[in-house]
Protein backbone atom coordinates (compact mmCIF):
# COMPACT_ATOMS: atom_id res chain seq x y z
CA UNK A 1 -84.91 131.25 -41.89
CA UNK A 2 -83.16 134.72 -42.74
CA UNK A 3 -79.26 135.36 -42.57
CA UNK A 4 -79.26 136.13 -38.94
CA UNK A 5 -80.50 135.02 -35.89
CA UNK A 6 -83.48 137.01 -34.19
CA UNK A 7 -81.23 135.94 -30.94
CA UNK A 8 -77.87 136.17 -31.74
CA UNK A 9 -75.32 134.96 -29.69
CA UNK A 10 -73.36 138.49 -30.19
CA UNK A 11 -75.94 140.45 -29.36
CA UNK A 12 -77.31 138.16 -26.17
CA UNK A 13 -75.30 140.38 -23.45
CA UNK A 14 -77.91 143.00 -24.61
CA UNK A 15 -80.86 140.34 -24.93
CA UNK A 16 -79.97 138.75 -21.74
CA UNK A 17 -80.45 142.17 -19.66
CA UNK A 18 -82.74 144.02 -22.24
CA UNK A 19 -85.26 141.05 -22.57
CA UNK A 20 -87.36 143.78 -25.07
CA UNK A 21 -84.57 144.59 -27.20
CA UNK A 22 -84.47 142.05 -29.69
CA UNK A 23 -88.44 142.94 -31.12
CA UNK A 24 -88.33 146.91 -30.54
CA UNK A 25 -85.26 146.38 -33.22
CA UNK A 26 -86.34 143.66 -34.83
CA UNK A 27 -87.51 145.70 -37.91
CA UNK A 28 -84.83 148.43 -38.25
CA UNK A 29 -81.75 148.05 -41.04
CA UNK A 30 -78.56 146.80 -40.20
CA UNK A 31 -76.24 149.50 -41.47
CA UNK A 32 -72.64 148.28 -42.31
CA UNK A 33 -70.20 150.28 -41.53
CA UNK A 34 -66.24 150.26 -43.26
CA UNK A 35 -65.02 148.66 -39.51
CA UNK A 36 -67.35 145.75 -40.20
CA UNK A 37 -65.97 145.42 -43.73
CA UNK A 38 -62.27 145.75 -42.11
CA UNK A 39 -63.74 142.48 -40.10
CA UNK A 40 -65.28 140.14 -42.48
CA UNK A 41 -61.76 140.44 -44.57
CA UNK A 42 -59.63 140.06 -41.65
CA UNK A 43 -61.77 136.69 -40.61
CA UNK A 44 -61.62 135.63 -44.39
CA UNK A 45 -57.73 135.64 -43.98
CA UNK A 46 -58.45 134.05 -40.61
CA UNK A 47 -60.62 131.19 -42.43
CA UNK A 48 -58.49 130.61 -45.82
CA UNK A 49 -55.08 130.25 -43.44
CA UNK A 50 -56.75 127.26 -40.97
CA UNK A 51 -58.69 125.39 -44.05
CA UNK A 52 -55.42 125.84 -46.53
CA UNK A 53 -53.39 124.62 -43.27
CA UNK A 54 -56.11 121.52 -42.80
CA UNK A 55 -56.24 120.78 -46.60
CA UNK A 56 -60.31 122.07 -46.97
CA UNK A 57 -61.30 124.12 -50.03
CA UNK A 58 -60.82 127.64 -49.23
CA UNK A 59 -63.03 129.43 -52.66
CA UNK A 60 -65.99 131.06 -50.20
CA UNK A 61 -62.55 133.00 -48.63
CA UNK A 62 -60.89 133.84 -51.71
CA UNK A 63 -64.07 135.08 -52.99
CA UNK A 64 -64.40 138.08 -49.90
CA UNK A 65 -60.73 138.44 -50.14
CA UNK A 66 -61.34 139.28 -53.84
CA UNK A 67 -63.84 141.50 -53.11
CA UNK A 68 -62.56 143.21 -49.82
CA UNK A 69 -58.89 143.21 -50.51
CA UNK A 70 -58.91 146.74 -51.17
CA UNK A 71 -59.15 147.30 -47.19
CA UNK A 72 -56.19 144.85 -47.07
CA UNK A 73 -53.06 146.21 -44.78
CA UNK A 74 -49.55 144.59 -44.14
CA UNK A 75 -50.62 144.36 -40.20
CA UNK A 76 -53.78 142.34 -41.20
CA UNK A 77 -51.10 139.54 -41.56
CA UNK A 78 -49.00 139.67 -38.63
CA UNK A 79 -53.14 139.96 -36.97
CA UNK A 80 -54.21 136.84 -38.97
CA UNK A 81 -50.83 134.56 -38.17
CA UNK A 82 -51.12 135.60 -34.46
CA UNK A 83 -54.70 134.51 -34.35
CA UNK A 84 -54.15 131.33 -36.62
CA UNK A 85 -50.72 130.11 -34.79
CA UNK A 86 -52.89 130.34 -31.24
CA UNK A 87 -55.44 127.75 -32.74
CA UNK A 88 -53.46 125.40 -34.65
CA UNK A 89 -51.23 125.31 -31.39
CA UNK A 90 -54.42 124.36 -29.59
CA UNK A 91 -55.07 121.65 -32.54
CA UNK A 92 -51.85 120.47 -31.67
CA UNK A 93 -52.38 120.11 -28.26
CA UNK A 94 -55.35 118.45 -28.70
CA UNK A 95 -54.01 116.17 -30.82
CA UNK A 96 -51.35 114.84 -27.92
CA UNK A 97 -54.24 113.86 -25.78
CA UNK A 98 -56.86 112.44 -27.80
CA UNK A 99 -55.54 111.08 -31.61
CA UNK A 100 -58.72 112.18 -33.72
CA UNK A 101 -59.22 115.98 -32.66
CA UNK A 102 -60.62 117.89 -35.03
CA UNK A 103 -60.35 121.59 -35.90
CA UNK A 104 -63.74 122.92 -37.06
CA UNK A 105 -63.57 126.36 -38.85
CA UNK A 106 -66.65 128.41 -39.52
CA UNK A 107 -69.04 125.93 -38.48
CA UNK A 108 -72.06 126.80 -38.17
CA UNK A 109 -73.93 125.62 -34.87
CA UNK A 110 -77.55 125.20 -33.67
CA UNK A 111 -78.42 126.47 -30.10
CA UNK A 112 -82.43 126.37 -30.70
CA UNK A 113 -82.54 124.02 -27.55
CA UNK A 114 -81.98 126.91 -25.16
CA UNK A 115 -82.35 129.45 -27.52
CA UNK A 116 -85.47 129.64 -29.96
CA UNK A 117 -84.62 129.50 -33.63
CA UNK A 118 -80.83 130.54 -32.52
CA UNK A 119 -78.33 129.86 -34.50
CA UNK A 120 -74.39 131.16 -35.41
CA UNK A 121 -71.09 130.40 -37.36
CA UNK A 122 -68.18 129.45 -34.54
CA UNK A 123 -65.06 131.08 -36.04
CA UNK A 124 -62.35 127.41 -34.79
CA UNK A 125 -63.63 124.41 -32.39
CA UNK A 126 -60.88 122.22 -31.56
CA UNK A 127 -62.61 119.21 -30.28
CA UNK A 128 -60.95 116.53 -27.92
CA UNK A 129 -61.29 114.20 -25.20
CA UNK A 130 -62.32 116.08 -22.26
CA UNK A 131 -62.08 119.66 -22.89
CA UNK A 132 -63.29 121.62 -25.88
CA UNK A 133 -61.92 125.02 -27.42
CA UNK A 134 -64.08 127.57 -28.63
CA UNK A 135 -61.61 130.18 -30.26
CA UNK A 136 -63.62 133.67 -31.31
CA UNK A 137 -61.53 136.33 -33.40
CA UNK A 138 -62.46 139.84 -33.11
CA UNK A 139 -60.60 142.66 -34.86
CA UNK A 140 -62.10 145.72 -33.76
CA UNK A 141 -59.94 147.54 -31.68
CA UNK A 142 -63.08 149.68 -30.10
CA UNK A 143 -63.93 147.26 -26.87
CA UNK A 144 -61.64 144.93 -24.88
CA UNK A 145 -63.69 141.81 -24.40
CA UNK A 146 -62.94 138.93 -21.72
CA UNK A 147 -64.00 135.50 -22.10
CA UNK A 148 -65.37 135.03 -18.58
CA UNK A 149 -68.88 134.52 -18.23
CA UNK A 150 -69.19 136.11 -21.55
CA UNK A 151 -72.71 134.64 -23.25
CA UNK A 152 -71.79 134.68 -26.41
CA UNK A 153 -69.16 132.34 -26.02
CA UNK A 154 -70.69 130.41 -23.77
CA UNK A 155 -73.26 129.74 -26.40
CA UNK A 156 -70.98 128.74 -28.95
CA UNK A 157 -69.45 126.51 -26.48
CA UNK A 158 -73.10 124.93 -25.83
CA UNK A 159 -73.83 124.49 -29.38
CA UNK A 160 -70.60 122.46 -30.49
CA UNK A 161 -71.44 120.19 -27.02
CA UNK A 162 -74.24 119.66 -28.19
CA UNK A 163 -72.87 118.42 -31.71
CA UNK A 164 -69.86 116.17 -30.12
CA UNK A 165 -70.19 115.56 -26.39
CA UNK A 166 -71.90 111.65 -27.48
CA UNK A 167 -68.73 111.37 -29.39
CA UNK A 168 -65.89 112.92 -27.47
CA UNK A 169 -66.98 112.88 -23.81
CA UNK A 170 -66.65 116.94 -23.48
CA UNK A 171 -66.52 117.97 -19.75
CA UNK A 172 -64.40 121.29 -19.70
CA UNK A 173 -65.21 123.73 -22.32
CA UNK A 174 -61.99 126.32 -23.02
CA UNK A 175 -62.82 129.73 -24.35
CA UNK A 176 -60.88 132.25 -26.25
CA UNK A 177 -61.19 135.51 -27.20
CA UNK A 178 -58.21 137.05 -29.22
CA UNK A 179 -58.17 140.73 -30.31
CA UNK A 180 -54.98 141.09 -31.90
CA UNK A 181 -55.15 144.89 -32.56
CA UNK A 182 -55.50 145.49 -28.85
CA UNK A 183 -52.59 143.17 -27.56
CA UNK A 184 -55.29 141.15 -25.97
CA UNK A 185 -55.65 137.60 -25.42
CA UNK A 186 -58.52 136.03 -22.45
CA UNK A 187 -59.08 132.73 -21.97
CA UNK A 188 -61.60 130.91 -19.21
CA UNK A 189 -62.10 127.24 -18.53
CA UNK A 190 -65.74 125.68 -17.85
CA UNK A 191 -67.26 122.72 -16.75
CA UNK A 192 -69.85 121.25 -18.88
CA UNK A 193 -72.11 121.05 -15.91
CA UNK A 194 -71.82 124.72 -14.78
CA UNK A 195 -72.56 125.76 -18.29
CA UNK A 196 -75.51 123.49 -18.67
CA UNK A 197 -76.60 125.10 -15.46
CA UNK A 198 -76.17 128.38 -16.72
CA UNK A 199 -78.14 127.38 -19.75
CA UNK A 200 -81.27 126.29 -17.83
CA UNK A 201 -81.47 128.47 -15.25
CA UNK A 202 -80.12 131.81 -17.15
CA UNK A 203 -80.30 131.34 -20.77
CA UNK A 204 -83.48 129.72 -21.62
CA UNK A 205 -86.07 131.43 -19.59
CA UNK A 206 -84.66 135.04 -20.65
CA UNK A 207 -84.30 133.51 -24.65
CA UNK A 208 -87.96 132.58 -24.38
CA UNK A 209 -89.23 136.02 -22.79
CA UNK A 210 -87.15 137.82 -25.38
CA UNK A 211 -88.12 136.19 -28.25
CA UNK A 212 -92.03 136.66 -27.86
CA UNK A 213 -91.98 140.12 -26.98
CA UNK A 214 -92.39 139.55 -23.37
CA UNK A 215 -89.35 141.08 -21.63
CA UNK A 216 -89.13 144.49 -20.16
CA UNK A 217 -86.45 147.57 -21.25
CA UNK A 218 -83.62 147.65 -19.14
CA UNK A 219 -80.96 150.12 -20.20
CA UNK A 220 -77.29 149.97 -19.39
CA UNK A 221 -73.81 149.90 -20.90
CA UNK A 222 -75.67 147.18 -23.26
CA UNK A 223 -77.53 149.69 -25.33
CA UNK A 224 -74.06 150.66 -27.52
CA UNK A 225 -74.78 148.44 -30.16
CA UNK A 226 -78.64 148.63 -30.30
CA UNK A 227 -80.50 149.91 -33.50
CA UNK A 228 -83.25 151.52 -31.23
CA UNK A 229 -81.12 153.33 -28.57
CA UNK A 230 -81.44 156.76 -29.61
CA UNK A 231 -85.53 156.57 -29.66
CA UNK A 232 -85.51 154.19 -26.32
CA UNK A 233 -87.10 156.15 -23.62
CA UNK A 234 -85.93 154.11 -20.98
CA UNK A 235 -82.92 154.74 -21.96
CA UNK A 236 -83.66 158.65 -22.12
CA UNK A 237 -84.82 158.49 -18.47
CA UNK A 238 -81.82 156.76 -17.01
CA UNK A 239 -79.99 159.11 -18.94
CA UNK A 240 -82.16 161.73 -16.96
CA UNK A 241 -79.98 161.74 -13.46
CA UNK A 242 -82.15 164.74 -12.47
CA UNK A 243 -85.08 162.62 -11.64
CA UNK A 244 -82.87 160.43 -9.13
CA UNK A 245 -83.49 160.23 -5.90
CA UNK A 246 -80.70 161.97 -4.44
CA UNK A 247 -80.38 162.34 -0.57
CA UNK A 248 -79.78 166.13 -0.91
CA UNK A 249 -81.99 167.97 -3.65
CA UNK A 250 -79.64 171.02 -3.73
CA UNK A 251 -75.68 169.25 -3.97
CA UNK A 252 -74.45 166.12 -4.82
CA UNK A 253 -73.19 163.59 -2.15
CA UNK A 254 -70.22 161.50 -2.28
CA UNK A 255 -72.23 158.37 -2.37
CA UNK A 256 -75.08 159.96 -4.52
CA UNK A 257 -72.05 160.62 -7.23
CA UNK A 258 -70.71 157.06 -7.05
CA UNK A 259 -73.71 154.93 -6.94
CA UNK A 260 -76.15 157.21 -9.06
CA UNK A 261 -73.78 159.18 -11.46
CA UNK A 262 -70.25 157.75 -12.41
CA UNK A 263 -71.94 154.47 -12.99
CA UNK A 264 -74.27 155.79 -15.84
CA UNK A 265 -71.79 158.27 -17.06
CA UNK A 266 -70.59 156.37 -20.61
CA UNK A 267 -73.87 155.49 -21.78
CA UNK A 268 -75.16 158.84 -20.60
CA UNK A 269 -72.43 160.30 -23.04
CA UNK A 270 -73.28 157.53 -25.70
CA UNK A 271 -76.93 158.23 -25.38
CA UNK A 272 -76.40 162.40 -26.20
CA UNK A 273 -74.27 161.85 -29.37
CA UNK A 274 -76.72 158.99 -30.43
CA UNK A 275 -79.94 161.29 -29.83
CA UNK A 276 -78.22 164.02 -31.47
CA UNK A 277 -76.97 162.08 -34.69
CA UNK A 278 -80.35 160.71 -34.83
CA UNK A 279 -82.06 163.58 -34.72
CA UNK A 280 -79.78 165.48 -37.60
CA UNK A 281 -80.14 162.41 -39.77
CA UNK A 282 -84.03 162.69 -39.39
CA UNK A 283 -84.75 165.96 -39.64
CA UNK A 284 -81.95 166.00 -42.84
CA UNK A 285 -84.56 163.22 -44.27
CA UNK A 286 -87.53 165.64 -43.91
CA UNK A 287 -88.75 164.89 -40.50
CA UNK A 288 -90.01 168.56 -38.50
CA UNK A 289 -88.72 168.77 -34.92
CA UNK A 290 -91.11 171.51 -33.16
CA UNK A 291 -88.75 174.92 -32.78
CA UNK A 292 -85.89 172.88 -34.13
CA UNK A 293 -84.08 173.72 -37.99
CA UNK A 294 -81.33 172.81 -39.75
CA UNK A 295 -78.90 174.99 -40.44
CA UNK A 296 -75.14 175.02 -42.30
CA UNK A 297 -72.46 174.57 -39.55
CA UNK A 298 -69.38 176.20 -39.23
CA UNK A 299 -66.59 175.38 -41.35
CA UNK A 300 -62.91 175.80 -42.25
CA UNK A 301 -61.53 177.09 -45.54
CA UNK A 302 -59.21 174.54 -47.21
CA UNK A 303 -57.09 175.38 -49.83
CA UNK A 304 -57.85 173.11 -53.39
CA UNK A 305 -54.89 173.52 -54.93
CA UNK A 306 -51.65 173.23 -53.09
CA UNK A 307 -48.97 173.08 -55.71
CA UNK A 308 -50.67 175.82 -57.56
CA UNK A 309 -50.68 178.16 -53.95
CA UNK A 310 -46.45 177.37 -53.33
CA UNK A 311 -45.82 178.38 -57.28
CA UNK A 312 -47.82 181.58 -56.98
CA UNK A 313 -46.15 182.54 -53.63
CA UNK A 314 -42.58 181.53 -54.93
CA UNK A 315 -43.58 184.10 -57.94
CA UNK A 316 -44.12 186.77 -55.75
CA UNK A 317 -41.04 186.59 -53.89
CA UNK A 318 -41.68 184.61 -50.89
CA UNK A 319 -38.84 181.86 -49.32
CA UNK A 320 -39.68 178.39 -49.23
CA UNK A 321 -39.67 177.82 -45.00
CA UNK A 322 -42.70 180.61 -45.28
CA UNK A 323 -44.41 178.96 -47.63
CA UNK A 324 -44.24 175.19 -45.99
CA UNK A 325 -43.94 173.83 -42.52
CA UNK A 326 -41.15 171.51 -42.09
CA UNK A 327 -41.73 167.67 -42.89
CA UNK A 328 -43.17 165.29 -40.38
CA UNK A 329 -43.61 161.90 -39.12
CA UNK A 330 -47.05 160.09 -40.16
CA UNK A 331 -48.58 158.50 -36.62
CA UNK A 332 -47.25 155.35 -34.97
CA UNK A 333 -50.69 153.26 -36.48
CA UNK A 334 -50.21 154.82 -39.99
CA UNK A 335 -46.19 153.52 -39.95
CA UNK A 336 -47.38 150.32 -38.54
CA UNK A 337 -50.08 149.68 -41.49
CA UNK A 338 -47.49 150.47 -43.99
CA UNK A 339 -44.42 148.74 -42.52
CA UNK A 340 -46.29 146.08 -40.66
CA UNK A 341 -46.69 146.47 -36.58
CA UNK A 342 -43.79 143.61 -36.22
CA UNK A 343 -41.37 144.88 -38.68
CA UNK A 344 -41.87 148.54 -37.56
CA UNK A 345 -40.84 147.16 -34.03
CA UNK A 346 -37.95 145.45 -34.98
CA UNK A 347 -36.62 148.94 -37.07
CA UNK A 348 -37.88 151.43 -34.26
CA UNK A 349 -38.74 150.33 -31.49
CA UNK A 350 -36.04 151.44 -29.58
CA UNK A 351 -37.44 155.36 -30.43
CA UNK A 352 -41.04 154.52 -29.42
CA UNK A 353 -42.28 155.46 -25.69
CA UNK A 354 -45.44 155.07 -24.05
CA UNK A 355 -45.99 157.21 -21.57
CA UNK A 356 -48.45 157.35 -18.60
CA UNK A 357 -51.47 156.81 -19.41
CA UNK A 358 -53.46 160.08 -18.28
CA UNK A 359 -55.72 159.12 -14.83
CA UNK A 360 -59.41 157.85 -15.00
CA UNK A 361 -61.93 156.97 -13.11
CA UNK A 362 -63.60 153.55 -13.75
CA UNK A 363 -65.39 150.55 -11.44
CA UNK A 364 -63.22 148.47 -9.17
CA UNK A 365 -64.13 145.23 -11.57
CA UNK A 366 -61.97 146.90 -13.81
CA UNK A 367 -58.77 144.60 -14.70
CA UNK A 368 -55.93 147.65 -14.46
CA UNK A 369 -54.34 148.24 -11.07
CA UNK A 370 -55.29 151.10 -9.06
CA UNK A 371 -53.21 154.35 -9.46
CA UNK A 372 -51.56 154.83 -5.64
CA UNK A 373 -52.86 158.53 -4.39
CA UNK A 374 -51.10 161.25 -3.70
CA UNK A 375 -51.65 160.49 0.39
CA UNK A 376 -50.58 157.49 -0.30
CA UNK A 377 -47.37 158.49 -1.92
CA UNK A 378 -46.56 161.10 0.46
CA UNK A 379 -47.19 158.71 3.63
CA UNK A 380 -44.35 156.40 1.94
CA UNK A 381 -41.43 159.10 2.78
């Protein structure tokens, strides 16, 4: 069995709509990226903190801290603590209902019962009496994730039942997501008999169609992280809107734009600057596009030596305020990865605003309340 799963719990919101997905990208390479680096350090912290705190050897950790900690930064910490205070108060918790909880940390579960030859690494299980946690650290600060119905979560709750529930009695599973570089914390509470349900009725028949190959394409906002969505043509011809069926051929309607255009409109966007990356990278490696050719793009001079420029121009006369622009602040992110995003709140954060966030238009199952419109505003006086 290789290092991952074929089904992988993080990538079943994709293989539990896109049933095809899994095979079409079966074969292509995983790419790592610097932000997945920036991860496996910052869940290495994660790790050593809850096994040092629990007493368990901690030398797999110190080994990627050894070899990551060049990606290291003083938030990182404050990140780590947040994340490792939330589960060992859960521990605790735990602990005041049923004596014997246990905190399990990387553990690696089995979820081939629902899932064929599934299996994953839980990042902290506390297991009690009653109701289970399943704790899941994510330090990207890309996509806000919630715990509710979310299947990958739901399958690491299934496979740690599956490992305890004959010794604990589980009936309420707890889920938590933290991402602590987004401020965001969700948690969602389960019976063990809806997610069983959910297991047999959702899960296994779309694992099973998905992992021979039998499962249709189905593109939506899914696709981001798959290896094959830049050569997917059903992707291409959602991404098509001209070929909708629109109730007027000539203009858009009102309902044509919100139920056939605004929904599609971020993986439309996603889809163009994957095709077009994909299609540079290719044709960089040697592949011929038809009346297509690389060419040098447009570029910016830059000078290469900057103490060498100010000496020359001091020579010839010139005052210093003509020479350089006047000193400024480094961004609010690159203060708080030097001074830590804690400490650099305590110092300034008196001086730091944030402002109104600039309007957008998203789907009403988004969490943020609605903006009040200007009618609405104006009928208040």
């Amino acid at each position: 069995m290789g290092a991952h799963a074929l089904l992988s719990p993080s990538a079943s919101h994709r293989w539990l709509h896109c049933t095809a997905s899994p095979r079409l990208e079966e074969h292509e390479e995983d790419k790592g990226s610097i932000y997945a680096q920036e991860g496996t350090l910052a869940h290495a912290y994660c790790a050593k903190t809850l096994k040092s705190y629990l007493g368990l050897d901690t030398s797999g950790e110190d080994r990627e801290i050894r070899e990551l900690g060049h990606l290291h930064e003083p938030a990182m910490d404050e990140h780590v603590a947040m994340y490792a205070s939330t589960v060992i108060g859960k521990l605790e918790a735990a602990r005041r209902r049923t004596s014997d909880a246990r905190l399990l940390v990387e553990t690696r579960l089995d979820f081939s019962e629902w899932v064929p030859e599934s299996f994953g690494t839980a990042d902290a299980v506390v297991i009690a009496d009653g109701v289970m946690d399943v704790v899941d650290f994510k330090y990207g600060r890309g996509v806000r994730v919630d715990s509710e119905w979310n299947s990958q979560m739901m399958i690491y709750a299934l496979g740690a039942w599956r490992l305890f529930d004959m010794e604990y009695g589980i009936s309420q599973v707890r889920m938590t997501i933290i991402q602590p570089r987004l401020e965001h914390v969700s948690e969602w509470e389960l019976p063990v008999a809806a997610l069983l349900k959910w297991a047999e009725e959702t899960l296994r028949p779309k694992a099973r169609e998905a992992f021979h190959g039998a499962g249709s394409q189905e593109p939506g906002d899914w696709c981001r992280f798959c290896k094959v969505r830049a050569k997917c043509k059903a992707l291409a011809r959602m991404a098509q809107t001209t070929q909708a069926n629109f109730s007027d051929p000539r203009l858009l309607s009102v309902k044509d734009m919100a139920t056939k255009v605004l929904p599609y409109l971020d993986t439309i966007k996603s889809w163009v600057s994957d095709v077009e990356q994909y299609a540079l990278q290719q044709a960089l490696d040697g592949v011929s596009y038809a009346g297509w050719k690389v060419v040098e793009g447009r570029s910016n001079r830059r000078i290469t030596d900057a103490a060498a420029v100010a000496a020359t121009l001091c020579a010839a006369g010139y005052a210093d305020e003509a020479i350089y622009k006047p000193q400024e602040l480094r961004t609010i992110t690159d203060l708080e990865k030097t001074v830590g995003k804690k400490k650099f709140g305590e110092l300034c954060g008196g001086f730091v605003e944030k402002p109104q966030g600039k309007p957008a238009l998203v789907p009403e199952s988004d969490k943020r309340p609605a903006l009040n419109s200007a009618q609405e505003d104006f009928a208040g006086m």
